[in-house]
Protein backbone atom coordinates (compact mmCIF):
# COMPACT_ATOMS: atom_id res chain seq x y z
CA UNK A 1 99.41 138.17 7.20
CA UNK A 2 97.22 140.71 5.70
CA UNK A 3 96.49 139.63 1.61
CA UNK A 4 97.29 142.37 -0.74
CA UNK A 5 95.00 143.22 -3.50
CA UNK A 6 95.63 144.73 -6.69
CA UNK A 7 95.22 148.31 -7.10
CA UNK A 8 92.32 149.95 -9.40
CA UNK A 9 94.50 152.63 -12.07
CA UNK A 10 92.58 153.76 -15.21
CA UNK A 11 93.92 152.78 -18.28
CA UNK A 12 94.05 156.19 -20.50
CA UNK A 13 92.19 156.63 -23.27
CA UNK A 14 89.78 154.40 -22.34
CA UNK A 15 86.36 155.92 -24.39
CA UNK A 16 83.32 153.81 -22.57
CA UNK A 17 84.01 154.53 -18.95
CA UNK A 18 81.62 152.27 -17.54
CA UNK A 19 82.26 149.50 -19.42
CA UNK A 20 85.77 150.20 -18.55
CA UNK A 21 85.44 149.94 -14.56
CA UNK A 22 82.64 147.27 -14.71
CA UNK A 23 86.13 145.11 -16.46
CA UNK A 24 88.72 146.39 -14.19
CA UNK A 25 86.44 145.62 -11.12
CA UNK A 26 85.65 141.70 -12.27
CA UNK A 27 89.36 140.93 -13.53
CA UNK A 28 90.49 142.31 -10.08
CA UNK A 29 87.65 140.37 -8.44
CA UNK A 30 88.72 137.26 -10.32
CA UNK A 31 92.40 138.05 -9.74
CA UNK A 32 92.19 138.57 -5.67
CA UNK A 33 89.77 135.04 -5.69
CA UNK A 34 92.15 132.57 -7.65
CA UNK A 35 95.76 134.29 -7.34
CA UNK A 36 97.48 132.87 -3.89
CA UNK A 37 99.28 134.59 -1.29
CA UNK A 38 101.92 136.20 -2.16
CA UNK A 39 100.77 138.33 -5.37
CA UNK A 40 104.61 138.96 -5.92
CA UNK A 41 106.35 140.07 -9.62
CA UNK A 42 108.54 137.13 -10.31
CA UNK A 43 111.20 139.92 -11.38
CA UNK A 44 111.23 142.09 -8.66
CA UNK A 45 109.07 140.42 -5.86
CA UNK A 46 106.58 143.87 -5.28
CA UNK A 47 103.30 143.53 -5.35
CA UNK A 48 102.14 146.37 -6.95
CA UNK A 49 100.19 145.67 -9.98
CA UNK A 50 97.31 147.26 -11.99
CA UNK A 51 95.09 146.56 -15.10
CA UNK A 52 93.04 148.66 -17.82
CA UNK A 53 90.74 145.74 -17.70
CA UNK A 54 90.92 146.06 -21.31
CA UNK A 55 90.83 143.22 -23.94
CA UNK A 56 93.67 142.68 -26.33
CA UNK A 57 94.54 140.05 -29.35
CA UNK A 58 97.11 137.99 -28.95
CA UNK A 59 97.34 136.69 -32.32
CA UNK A 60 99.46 133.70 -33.81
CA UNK A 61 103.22 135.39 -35.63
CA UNK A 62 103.38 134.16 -39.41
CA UNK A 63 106.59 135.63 -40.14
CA UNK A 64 105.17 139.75 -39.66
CA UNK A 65 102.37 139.02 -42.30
CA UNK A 66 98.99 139.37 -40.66
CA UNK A 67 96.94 136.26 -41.43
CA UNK A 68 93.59 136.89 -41.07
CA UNK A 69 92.47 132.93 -40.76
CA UNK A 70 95.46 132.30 -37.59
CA UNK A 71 94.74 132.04 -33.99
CA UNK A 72 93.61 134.96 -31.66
CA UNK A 73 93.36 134.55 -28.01
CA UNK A 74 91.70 137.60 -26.39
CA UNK A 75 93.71 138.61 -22.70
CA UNK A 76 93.70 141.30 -20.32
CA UNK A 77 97.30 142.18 -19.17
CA UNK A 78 98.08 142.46 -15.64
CA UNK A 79 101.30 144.89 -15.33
CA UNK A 80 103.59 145.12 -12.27
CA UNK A 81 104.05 149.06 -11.90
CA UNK A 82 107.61 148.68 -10.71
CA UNK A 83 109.35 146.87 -13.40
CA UNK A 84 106.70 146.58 -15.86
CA UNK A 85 106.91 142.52 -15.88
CA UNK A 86 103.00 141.58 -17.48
CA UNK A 87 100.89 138.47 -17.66
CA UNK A 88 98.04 137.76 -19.93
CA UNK A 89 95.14 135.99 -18.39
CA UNK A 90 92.50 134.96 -20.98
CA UNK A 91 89.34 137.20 -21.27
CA UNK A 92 87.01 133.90 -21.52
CA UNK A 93 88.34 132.62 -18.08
CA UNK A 94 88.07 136.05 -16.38
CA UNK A 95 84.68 136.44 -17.70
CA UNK A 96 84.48 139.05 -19.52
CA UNK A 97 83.34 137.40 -22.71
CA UNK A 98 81.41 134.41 -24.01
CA UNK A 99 82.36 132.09 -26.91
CA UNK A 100 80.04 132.33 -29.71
CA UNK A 101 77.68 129.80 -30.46
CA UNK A 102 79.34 128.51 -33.63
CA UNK A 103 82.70 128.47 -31.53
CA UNK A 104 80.51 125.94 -29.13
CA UNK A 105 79.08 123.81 -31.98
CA UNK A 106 82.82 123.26 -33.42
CA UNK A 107 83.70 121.61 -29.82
CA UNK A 108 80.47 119.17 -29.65
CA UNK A 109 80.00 118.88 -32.83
C-alpha cells in the first residue's frame, strides 16, 4: 500500500517566502519520517492535511489575563482540510528552532 504524504499549501499572508517553504518542507519531512501508516484525521478518517509551517504560541490560560511570566510552547499546526480537525507538534521537536542557551543552563544547572 502506497504511503500518503502530506500536501504542500501556502499559508496566506505569509511575508518571508523562503523562510516560509524552507519550514513547510522540514515539518512535512519530519511529519512523512515519524507519522505511521495510515496518516488518517481521527474525525473523519481522510488523509488530506496541510501546514503553513508557521510557528505559533501556545501559551498557559490565567483566567483571559495575559501573563507575561506563564508558559509558552511554540507549535506548528497540522490541519486536516476536510473537517478542519488540527494537531500541534512542538517547533523544538520538528526542528525548526533551538532552545536558548540560558533555557539549557536551567536544565543542567
Amino acid at each position: 500500500m502506497e504511503k500518503k504524504k502530506m500536501t504542500d499549501r501556502k499559508s496566506p499572508g505569509e511575508t518571508i517566502k523562503g523562510l516560509a517553504e524552507y519550514r513547510r518542507q522540514r515539518v512535512m519531512n519530519w511529519l512523512n519520517e515519524k507519522w505511521p501508516i495510515p496518516q488518517s484525521c481521527p474525525i473523519c478518517r481522510r488523509k488530506d492535511w496541510s501546514t503553513g509551517g508557521t510557528i505559533h504560541e501556545l501559551r498557559e490560560f490565567h483566567s483571559g489575563s495575559f501573563f507575561a511570566a506563564g508558559s509558552v510552547f511554540p507549535v506548528v499546526p497540522i490541519v486536516c482540510n476536510f473537517c478542519g480537525y488540527t494537531l500541534f507538534f512542538n517547533a523544538f521537536k520538528l526542528g525548526l528552532i533551538e532552545h536558548s542557551k540560558k533555557e539549557g543552563e536551567k536544565k543542567n544547572g
